[in-house]
PDBML (XML) file of the C-alpha atoms, coordinates in Angstrom:
<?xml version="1.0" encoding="UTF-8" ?>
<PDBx:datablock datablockName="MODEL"
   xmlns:PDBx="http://pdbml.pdb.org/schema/pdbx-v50.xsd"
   xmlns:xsi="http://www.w3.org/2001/XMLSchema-instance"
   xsi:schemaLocation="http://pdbml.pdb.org/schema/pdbx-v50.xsd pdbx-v50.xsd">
   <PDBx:atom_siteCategory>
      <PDBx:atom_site id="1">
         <PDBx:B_iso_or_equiv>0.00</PDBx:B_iso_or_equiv>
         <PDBx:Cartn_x>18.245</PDBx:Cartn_x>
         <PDBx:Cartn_y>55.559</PDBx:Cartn_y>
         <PDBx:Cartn_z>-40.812</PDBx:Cartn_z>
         <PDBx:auth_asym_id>A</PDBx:auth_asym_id>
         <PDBx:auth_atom_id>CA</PDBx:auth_atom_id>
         <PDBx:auth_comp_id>UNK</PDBx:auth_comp_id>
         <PDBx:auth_seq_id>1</PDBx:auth_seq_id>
         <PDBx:group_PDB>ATOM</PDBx:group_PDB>
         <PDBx:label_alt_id xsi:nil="true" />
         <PDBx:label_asym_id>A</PDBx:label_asym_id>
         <PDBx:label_atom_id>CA</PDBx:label_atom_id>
         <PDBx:label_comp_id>UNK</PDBx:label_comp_id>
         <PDBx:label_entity_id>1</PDBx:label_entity_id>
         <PDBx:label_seq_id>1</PDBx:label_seq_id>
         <PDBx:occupancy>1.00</PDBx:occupancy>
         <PDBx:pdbx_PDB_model_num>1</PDBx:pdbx_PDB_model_num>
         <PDBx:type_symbol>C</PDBx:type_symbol>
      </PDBx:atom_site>
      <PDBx:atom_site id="2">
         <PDBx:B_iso_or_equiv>0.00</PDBx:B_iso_or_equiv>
         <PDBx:Cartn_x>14.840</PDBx:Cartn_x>
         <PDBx:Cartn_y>56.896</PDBx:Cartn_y>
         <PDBx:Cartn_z>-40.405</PDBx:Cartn_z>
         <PDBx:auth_asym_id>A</PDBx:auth_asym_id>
         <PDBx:auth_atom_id>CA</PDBx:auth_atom_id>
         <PDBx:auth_comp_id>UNK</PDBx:auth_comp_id>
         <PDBx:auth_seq_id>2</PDBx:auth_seq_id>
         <PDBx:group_PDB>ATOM</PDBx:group_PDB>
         <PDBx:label_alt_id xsi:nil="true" />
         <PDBx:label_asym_id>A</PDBx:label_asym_id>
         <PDBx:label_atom_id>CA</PDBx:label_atom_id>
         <PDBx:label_comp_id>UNK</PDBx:label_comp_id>
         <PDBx:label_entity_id>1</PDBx:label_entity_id>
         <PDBx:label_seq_id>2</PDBx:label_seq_id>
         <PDBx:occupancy>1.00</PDBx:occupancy>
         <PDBx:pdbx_PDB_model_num>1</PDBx:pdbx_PDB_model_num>
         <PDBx:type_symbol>C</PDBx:type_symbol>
      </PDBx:atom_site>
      <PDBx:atom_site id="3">
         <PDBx:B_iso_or_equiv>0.00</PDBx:B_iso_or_equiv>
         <PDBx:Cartn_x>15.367</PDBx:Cartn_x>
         <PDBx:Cartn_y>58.717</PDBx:Cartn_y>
         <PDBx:Cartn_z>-44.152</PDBx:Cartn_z>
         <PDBx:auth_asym_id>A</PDBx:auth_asym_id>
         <PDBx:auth_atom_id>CA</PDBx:auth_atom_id>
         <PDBx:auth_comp_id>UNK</PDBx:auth_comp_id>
         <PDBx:auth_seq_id>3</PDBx:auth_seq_id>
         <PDBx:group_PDB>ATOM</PDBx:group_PDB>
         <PDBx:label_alt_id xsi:nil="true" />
         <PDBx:label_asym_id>A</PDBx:label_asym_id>
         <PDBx:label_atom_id>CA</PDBx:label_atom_id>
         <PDBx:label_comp_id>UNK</PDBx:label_comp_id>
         <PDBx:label_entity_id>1</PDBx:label_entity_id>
         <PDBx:label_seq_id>3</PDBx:label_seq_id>
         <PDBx:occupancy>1.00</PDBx:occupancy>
         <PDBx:pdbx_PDB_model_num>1</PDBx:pdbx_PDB_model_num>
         <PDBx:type_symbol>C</PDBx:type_symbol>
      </PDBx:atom_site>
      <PDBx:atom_site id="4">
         <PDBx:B_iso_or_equiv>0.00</PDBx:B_iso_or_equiv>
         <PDBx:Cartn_x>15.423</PDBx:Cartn_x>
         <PDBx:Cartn_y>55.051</PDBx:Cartn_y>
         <PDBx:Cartn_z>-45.399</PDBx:Cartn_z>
         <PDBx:auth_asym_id>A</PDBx:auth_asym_id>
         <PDBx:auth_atom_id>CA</PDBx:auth_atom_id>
         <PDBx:auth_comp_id>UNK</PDBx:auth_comp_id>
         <PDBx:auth_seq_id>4</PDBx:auth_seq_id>
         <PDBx:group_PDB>ATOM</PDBx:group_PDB>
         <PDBx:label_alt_id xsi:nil="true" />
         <PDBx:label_asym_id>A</PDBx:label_asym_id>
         <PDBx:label_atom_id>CA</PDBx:label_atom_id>
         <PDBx:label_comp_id>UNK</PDBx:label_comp_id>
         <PDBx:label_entity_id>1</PDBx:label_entity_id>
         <PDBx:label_seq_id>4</PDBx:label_seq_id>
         <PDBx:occupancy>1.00</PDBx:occupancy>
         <PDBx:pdbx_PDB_model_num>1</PDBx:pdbx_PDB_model_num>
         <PDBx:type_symbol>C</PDBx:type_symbol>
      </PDBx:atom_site>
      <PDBx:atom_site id="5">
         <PDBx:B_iso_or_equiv>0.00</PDBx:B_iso_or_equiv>
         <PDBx:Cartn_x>12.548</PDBx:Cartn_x>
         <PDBx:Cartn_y>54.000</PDBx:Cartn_y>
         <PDBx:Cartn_z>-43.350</PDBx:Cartn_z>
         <PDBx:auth_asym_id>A</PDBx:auth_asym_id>
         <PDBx:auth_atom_id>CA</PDBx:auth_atom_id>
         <PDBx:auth_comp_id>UNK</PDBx:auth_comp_id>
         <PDBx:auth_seq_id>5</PDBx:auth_seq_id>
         <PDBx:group_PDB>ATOM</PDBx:group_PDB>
         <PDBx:label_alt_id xsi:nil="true" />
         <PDBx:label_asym_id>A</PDBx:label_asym_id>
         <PDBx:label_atom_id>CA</PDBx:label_atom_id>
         <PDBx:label_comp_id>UNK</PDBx:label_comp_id>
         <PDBx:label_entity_id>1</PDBx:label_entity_id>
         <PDBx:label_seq_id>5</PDBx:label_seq_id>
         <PDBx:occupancy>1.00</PDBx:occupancy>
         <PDBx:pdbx_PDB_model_num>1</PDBx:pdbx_PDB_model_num>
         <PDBx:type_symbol>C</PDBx:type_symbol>
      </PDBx:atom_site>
      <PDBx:atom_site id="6">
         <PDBx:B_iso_or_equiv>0.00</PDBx:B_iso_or_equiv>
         <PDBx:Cartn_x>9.415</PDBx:Cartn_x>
         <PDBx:Cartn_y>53.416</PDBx:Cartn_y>
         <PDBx:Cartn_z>-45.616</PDBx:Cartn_z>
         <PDBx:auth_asym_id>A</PDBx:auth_asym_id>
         <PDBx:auth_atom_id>CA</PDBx:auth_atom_id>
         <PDBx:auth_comp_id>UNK</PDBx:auth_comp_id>
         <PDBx:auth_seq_id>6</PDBx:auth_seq_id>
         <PDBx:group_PDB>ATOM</PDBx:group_PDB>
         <PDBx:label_alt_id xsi:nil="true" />
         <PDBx:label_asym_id>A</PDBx:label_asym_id>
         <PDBx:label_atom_id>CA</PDBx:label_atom_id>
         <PDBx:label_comp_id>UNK</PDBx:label_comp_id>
         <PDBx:label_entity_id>1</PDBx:label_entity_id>
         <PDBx:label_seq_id>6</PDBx:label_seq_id>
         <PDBx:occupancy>1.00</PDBx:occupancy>
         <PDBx:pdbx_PDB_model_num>1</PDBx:pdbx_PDB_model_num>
         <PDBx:type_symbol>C</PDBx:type_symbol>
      </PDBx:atom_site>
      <PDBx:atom_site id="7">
         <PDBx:B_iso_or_equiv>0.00</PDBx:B_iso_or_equiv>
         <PDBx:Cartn_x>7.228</PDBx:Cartn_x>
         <PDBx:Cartn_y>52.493</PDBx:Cartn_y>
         <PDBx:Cartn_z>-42.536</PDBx:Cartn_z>
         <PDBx:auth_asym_id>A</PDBx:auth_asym_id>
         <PDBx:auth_atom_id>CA</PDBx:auth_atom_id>
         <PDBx:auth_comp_id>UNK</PDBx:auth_comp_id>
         <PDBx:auth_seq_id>7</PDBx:auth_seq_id>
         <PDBx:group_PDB>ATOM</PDBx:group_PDB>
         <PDBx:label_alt_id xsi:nil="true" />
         <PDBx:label_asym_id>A</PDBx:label_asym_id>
         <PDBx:label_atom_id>CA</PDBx:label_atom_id>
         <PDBx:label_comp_id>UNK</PDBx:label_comp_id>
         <PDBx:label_entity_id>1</PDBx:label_entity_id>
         <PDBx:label_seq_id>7</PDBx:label_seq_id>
         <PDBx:occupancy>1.00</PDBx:occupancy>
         <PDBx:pdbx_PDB_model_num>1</PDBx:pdbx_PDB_model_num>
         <PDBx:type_symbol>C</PDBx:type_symbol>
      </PDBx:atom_site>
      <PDBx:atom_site id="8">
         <PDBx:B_iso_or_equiv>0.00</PDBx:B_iso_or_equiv>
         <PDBx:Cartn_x>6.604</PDBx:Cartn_x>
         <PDBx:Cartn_y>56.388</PDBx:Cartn_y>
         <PDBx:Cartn_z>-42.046</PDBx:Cartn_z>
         <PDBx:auth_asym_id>A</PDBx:auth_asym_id>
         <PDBx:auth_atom_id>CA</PDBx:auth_atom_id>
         <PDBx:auth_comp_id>UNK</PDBx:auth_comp_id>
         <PDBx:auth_seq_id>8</PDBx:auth_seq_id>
         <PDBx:group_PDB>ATOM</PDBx:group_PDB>
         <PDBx:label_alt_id xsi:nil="true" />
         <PDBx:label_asym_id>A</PDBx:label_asym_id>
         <PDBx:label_atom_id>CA</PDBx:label_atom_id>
         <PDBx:label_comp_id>UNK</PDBx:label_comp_id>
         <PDBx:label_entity_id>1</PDBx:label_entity_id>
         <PDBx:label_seq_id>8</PDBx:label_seq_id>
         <PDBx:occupancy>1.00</PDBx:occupancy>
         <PDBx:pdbx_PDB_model_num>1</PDBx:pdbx_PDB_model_num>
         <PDBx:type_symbol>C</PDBx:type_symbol>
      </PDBx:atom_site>
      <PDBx:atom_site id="9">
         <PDBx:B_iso_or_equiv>0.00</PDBx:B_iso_or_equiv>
         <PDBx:Cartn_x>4.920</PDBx:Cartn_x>
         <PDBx:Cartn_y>56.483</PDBx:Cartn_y>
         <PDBx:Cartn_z>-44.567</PDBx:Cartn_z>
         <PDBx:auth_asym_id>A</PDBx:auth_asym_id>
         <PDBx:auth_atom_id>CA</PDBx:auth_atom_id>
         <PDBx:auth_comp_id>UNK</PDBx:auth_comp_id>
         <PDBx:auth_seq_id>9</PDBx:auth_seq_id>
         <PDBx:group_PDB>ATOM</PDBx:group_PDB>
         <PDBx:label_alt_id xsi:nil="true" />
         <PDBx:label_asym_id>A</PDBx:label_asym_id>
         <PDBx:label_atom_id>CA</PDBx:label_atom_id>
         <PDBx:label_comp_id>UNK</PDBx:label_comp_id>
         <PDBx:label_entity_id>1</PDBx:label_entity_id>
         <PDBx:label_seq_id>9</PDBx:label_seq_id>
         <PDBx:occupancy>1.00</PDBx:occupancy>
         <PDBx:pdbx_PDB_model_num>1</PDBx:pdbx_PDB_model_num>
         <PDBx:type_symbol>C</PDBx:type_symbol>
      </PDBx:atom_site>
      <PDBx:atom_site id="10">
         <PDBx:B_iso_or_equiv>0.00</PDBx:B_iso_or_equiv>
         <PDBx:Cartn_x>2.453</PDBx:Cartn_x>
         <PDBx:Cartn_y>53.159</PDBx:Cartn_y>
         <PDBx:Cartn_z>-43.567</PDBx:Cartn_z>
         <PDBx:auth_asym_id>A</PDBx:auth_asym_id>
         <PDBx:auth_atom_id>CA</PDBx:auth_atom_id>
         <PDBx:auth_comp_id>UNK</PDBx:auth_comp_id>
         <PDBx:auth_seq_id>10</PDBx:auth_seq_id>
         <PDBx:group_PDB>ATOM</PDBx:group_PDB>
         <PDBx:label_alt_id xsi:nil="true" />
         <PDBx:label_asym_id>A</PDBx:label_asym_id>
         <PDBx:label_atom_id>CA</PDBx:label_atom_id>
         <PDBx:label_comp_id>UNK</PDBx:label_comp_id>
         <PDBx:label_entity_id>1</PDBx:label_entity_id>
         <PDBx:label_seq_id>10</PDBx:label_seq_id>
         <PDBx:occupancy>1.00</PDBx:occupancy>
         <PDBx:pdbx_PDB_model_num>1</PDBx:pdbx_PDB_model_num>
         <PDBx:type_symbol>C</PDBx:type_symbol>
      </PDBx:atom_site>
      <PDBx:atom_site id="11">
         <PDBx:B_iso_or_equiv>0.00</PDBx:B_iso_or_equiv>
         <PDBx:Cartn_x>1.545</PDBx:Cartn_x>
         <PDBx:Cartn_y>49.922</PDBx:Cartn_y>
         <PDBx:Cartn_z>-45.120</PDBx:Cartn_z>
         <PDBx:auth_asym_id>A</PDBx:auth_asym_id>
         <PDBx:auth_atom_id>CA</PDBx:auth_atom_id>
         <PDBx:auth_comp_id>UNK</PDBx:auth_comp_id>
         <PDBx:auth_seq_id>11</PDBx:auth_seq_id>
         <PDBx:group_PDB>ATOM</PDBx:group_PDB>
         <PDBx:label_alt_id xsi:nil="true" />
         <PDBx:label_asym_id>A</PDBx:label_asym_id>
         <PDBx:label_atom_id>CA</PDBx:label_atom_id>
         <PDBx:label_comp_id>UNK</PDBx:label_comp_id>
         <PDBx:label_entity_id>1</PDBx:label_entity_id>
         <PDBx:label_seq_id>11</PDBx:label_seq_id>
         <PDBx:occupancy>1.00</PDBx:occupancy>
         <PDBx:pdbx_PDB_model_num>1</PDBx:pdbx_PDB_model_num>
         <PDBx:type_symbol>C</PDBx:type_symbol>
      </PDBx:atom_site>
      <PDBx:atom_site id="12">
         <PDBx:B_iso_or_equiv>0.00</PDBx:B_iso_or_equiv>
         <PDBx:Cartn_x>1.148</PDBx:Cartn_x>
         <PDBx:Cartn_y>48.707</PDBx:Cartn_y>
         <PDBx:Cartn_z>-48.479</PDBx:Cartn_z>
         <PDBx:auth_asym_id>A</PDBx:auth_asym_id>
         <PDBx:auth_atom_id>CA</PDBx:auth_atom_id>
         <PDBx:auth_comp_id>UNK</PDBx:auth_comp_id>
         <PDBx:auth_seq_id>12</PDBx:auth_seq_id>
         <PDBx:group_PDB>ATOM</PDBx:group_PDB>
         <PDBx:label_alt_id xsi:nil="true" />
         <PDBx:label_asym_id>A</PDBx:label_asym_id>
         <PDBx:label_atom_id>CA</PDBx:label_atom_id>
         <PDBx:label_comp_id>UNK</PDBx:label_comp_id>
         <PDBx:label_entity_id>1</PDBx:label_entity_id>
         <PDBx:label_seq_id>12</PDBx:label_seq_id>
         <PDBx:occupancy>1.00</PDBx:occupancy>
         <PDBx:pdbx_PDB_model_num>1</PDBx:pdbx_PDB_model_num>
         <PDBx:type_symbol>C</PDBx:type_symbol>
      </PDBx:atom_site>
      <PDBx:atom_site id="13">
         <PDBx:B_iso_or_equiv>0.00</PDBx:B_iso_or_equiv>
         <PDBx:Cartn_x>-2.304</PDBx:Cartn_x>
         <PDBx:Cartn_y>49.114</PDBx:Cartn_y>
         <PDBx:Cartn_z>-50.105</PDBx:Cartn_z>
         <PDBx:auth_asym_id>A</PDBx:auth_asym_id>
         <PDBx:auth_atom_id>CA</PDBx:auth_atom_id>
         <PDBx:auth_comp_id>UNK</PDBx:auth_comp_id>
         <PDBx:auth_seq_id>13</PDBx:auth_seq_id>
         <PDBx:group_PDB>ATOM</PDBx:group_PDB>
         <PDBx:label_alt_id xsi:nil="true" />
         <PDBx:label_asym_id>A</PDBx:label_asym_id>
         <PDBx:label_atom_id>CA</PDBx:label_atom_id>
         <PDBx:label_comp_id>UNK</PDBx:label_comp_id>
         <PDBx:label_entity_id>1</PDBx:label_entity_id>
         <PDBx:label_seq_id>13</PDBx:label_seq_id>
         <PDBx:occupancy>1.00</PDBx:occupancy>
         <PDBx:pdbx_PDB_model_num>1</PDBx:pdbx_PDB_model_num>
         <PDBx:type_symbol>C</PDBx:type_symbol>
      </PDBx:atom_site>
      <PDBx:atom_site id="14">
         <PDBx:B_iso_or_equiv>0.00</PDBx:B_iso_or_equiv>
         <PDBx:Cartn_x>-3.585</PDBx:Cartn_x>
         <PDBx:Cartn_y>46.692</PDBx:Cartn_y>
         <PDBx:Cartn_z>-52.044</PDBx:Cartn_z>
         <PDBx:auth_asym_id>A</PDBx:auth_asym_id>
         <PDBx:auth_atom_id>CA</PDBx:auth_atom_id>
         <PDBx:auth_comp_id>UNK</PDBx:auth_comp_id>
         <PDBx:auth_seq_id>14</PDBx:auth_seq_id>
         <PDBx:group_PDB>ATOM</PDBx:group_PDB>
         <PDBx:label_alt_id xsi:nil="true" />
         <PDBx:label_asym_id>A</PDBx:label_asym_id>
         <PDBx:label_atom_id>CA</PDBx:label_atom_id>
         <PDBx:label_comp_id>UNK</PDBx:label_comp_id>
         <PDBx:label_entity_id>1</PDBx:label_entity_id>
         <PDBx:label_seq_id>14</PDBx:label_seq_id>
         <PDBx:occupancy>1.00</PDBx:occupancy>
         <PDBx:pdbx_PDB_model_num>1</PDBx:pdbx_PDB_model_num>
         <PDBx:type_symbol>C</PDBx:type_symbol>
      </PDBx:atom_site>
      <PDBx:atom_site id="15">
         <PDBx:B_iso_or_equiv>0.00</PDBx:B_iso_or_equiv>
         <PDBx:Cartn_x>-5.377</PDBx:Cartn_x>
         <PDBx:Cartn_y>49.837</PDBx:Cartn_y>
         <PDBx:Cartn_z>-54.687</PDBx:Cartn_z>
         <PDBx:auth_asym_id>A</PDBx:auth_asym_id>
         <PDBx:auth_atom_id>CA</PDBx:auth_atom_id>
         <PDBx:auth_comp_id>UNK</PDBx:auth_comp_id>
         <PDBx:auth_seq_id>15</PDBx:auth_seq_id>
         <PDBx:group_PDB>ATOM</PDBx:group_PDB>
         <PDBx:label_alt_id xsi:nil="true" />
         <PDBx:label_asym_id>A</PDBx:label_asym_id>
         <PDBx:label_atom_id>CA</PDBx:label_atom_id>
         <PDBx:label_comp_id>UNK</PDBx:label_comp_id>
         <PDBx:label_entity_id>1</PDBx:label_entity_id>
         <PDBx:label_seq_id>15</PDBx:label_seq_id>
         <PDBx:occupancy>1.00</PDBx:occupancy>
         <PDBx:pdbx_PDB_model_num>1</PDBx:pdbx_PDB_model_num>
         <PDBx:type_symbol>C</PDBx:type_symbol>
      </PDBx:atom_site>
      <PDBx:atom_site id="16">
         <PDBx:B_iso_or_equiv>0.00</PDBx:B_iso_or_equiv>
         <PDBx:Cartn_x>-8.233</PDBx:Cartn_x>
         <PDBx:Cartn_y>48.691</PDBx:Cartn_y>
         <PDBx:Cartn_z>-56.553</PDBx:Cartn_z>
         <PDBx:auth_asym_id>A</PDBx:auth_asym_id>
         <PDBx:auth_atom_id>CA</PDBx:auth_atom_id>
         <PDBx:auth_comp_id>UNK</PDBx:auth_comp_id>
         <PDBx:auth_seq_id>16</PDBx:auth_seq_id>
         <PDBx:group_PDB>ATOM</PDBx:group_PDB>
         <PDBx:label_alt_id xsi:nil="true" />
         <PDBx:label_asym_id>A</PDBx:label_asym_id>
         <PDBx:label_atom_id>CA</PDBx:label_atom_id>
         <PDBx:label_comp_id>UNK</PDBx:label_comp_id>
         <PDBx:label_entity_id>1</PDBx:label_entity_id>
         <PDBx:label_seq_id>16</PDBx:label_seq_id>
         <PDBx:occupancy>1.00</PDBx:occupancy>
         <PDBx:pdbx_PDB_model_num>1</PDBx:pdbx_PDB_model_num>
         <PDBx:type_symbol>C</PDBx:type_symbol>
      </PDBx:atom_site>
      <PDBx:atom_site id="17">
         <PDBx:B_iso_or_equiv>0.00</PDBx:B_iso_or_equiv>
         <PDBx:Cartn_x>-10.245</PDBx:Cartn_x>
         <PDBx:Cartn_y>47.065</PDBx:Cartn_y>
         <PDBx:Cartn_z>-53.967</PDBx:Cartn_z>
         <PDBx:auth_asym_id>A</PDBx:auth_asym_id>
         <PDBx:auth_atom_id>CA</PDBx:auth_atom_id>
         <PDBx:auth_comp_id>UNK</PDBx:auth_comp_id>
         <PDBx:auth_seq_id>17</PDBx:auth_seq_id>
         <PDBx:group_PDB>ATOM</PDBx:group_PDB>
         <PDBx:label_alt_id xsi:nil="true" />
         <PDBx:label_asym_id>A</PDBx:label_asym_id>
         <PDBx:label_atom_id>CA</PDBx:label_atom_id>
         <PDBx:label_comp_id>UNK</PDBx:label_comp_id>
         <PDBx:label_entity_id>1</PDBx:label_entity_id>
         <PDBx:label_seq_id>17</PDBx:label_seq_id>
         <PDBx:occupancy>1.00</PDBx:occupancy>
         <PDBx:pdbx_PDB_model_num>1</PDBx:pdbx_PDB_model_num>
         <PDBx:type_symbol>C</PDBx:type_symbol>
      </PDBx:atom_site>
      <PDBx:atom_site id="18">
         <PDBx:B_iso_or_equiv>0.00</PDBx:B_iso_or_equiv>
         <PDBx:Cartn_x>-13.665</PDBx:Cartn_x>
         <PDBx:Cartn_y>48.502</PDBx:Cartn_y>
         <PDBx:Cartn_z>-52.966</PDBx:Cartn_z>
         <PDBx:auth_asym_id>A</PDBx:auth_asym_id>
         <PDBx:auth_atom_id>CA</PDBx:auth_atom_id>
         <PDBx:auth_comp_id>UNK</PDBx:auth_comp_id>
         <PDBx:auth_seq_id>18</PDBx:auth_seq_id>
         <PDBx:group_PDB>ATOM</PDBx:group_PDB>
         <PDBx:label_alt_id xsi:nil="true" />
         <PDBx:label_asym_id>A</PDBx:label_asym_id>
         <PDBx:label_atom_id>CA</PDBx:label_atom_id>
         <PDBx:label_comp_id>UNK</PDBx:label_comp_id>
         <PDBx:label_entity_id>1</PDBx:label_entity_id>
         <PDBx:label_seq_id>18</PDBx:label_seq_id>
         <PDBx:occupancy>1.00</PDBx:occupancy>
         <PDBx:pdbx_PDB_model_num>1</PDBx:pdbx_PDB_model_num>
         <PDBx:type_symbol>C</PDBx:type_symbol>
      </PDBx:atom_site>
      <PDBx:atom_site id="19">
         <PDBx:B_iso_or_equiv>0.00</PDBx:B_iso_or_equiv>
         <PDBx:Cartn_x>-12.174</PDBx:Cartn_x>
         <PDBx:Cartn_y>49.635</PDBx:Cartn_y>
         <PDBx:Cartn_z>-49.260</PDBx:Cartn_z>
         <PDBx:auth_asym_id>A</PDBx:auth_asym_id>
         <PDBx:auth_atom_id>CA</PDBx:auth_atom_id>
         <PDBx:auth_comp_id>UNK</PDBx:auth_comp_id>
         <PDBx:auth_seq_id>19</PDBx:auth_seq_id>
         <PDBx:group_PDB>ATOM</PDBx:group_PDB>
         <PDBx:label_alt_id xsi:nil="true" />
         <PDBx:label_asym_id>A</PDBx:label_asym_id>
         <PDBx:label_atom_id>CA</PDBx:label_atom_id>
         <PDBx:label_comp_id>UNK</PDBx:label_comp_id>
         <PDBx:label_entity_id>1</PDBx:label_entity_id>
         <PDBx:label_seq_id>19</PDBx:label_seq_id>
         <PDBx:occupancy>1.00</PDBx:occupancy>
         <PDBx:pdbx_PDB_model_num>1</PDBx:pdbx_PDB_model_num>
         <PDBx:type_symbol>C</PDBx:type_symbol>
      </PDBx:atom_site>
      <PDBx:atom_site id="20">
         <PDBx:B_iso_or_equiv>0.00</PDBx:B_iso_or_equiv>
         <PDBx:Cartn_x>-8.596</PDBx:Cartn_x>
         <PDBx:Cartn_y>49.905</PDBx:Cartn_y>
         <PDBx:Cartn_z>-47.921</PDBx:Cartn_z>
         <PDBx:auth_asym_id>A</PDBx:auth_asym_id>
         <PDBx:auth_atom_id>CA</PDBx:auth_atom_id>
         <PDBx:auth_comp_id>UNK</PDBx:auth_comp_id>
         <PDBx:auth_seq_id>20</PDBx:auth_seq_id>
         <PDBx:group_PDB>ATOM</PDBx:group_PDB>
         <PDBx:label_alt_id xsi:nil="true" />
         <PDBx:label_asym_id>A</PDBx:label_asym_id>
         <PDBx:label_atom_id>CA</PDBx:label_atom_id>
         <PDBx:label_comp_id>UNK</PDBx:label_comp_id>
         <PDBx:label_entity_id>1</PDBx:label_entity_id>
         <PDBx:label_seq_id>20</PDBx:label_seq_id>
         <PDBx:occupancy>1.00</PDBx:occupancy>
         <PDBx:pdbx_PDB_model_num>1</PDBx:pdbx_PDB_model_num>
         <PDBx:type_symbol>C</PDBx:type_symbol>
      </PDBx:atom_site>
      <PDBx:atom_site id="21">
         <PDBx:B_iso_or_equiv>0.00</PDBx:B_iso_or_equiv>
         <PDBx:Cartn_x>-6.829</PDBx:Cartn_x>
         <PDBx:Cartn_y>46.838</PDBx:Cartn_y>
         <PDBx:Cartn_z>-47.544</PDBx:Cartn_z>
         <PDBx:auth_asym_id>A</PDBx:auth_asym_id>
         <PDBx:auth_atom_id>CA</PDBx:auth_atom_id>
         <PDBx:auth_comp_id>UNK</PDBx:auth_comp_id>
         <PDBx:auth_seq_id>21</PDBx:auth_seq_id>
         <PDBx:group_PDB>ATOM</PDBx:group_PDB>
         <PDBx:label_alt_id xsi:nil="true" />
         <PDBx:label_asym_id>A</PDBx:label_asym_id>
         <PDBx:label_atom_id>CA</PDBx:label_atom_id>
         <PDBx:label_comp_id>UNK</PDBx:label_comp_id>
         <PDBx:label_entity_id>1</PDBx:label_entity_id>
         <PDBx:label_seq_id>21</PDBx:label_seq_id>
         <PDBx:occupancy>1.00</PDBx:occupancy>
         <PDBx:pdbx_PDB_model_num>1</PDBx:pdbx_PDB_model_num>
         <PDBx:type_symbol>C</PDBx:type_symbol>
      </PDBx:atom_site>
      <PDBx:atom_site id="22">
         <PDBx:B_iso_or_equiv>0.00</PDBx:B_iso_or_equiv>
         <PDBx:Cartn_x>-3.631</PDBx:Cartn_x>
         <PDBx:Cartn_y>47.446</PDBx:Cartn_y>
         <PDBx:Cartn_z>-46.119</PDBx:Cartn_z>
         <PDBx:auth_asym_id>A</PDBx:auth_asym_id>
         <PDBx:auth_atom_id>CA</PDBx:auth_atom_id>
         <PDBx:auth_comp_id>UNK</PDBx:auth_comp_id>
         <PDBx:auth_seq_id>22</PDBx:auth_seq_id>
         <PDBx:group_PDB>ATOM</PDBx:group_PDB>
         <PDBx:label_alt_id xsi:nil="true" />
         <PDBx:label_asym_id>A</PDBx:label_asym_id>
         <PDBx:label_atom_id>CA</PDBx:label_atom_id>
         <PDBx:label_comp_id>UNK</PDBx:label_comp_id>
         <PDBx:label_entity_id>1</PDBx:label_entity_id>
         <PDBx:label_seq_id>22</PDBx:label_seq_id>
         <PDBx:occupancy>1.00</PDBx:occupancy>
         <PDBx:pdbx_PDB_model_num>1</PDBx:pdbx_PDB_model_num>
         <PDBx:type_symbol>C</PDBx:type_symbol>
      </PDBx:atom_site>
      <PDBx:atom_site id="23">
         <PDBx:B_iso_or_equiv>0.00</PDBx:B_iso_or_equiv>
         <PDBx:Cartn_x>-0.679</PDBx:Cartn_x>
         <PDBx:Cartn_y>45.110</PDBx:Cartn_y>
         <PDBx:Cartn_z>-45.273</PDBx:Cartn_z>
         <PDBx:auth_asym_id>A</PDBx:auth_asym_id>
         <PDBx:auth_atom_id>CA</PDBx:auth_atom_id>
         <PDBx:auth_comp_id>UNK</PDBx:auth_comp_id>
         <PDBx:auth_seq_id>23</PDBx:auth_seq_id>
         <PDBx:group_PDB>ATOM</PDBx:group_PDB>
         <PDBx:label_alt_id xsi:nil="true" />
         <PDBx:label_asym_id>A</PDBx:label_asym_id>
         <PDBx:label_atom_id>CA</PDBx:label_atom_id>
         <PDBx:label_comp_id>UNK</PDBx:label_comp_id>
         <PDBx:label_entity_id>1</PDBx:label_entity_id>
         <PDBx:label_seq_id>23</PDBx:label_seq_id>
         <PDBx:occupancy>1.00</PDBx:occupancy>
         <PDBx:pdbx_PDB_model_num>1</PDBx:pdbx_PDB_model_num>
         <PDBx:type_symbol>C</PDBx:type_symbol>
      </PDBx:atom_site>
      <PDBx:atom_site id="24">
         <PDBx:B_iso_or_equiv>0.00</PDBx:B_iso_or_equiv>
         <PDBx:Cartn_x>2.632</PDBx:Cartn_x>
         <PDBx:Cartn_y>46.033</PDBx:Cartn_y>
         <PDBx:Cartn_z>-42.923</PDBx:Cartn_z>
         <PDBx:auth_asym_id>A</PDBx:auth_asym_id>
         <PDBx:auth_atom_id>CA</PDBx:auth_atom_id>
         <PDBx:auth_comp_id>UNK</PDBx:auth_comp_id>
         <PDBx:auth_seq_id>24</PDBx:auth_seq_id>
         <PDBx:group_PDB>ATOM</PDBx:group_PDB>
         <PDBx:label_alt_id xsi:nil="true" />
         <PDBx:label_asym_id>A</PDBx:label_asym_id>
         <PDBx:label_atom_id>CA</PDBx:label_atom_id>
         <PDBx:label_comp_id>UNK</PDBx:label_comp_id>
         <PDBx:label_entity_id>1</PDBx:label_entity_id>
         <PDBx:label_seq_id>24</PDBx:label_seq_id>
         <PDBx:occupancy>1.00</PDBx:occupancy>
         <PDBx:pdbx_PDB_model_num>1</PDBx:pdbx_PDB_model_num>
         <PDBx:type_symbol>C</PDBx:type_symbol>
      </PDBx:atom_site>
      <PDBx:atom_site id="25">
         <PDBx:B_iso_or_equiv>0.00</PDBx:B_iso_or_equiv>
         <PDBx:Cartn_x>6.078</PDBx:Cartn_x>
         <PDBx:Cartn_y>44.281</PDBx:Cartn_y>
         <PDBx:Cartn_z>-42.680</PDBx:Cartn_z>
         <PDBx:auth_asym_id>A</PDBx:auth_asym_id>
         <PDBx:auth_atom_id>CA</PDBx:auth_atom_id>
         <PDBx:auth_comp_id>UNK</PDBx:auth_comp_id>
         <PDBx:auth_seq_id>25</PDBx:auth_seq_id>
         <PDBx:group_PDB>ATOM</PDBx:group_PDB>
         <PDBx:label_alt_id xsi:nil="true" />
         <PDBx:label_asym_id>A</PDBx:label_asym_id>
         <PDBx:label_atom_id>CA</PDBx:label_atom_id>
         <PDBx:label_comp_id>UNK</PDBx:label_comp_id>
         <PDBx:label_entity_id>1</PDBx:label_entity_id>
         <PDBx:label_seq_id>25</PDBx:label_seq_id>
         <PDBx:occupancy>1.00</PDBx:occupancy>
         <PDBx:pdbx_PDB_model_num>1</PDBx:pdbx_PDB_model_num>
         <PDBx:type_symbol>C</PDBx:type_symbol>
      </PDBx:atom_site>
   </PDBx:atom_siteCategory>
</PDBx:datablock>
């Protein structure tokens, strides 16, 4: 279970922005 976990490894980044913009579940 935690293998399949994606959350370890944080959010989703919206790349190409001029500062981290991140976005969880």
């Amino acid at each position: 279970k935690n293998e399949l976990d994606y959350s370890k490894h944080g959010g989703a980044v919206l790349f190409g922005l001029k500062a981290p913009v991140i976005k969880t579940h």
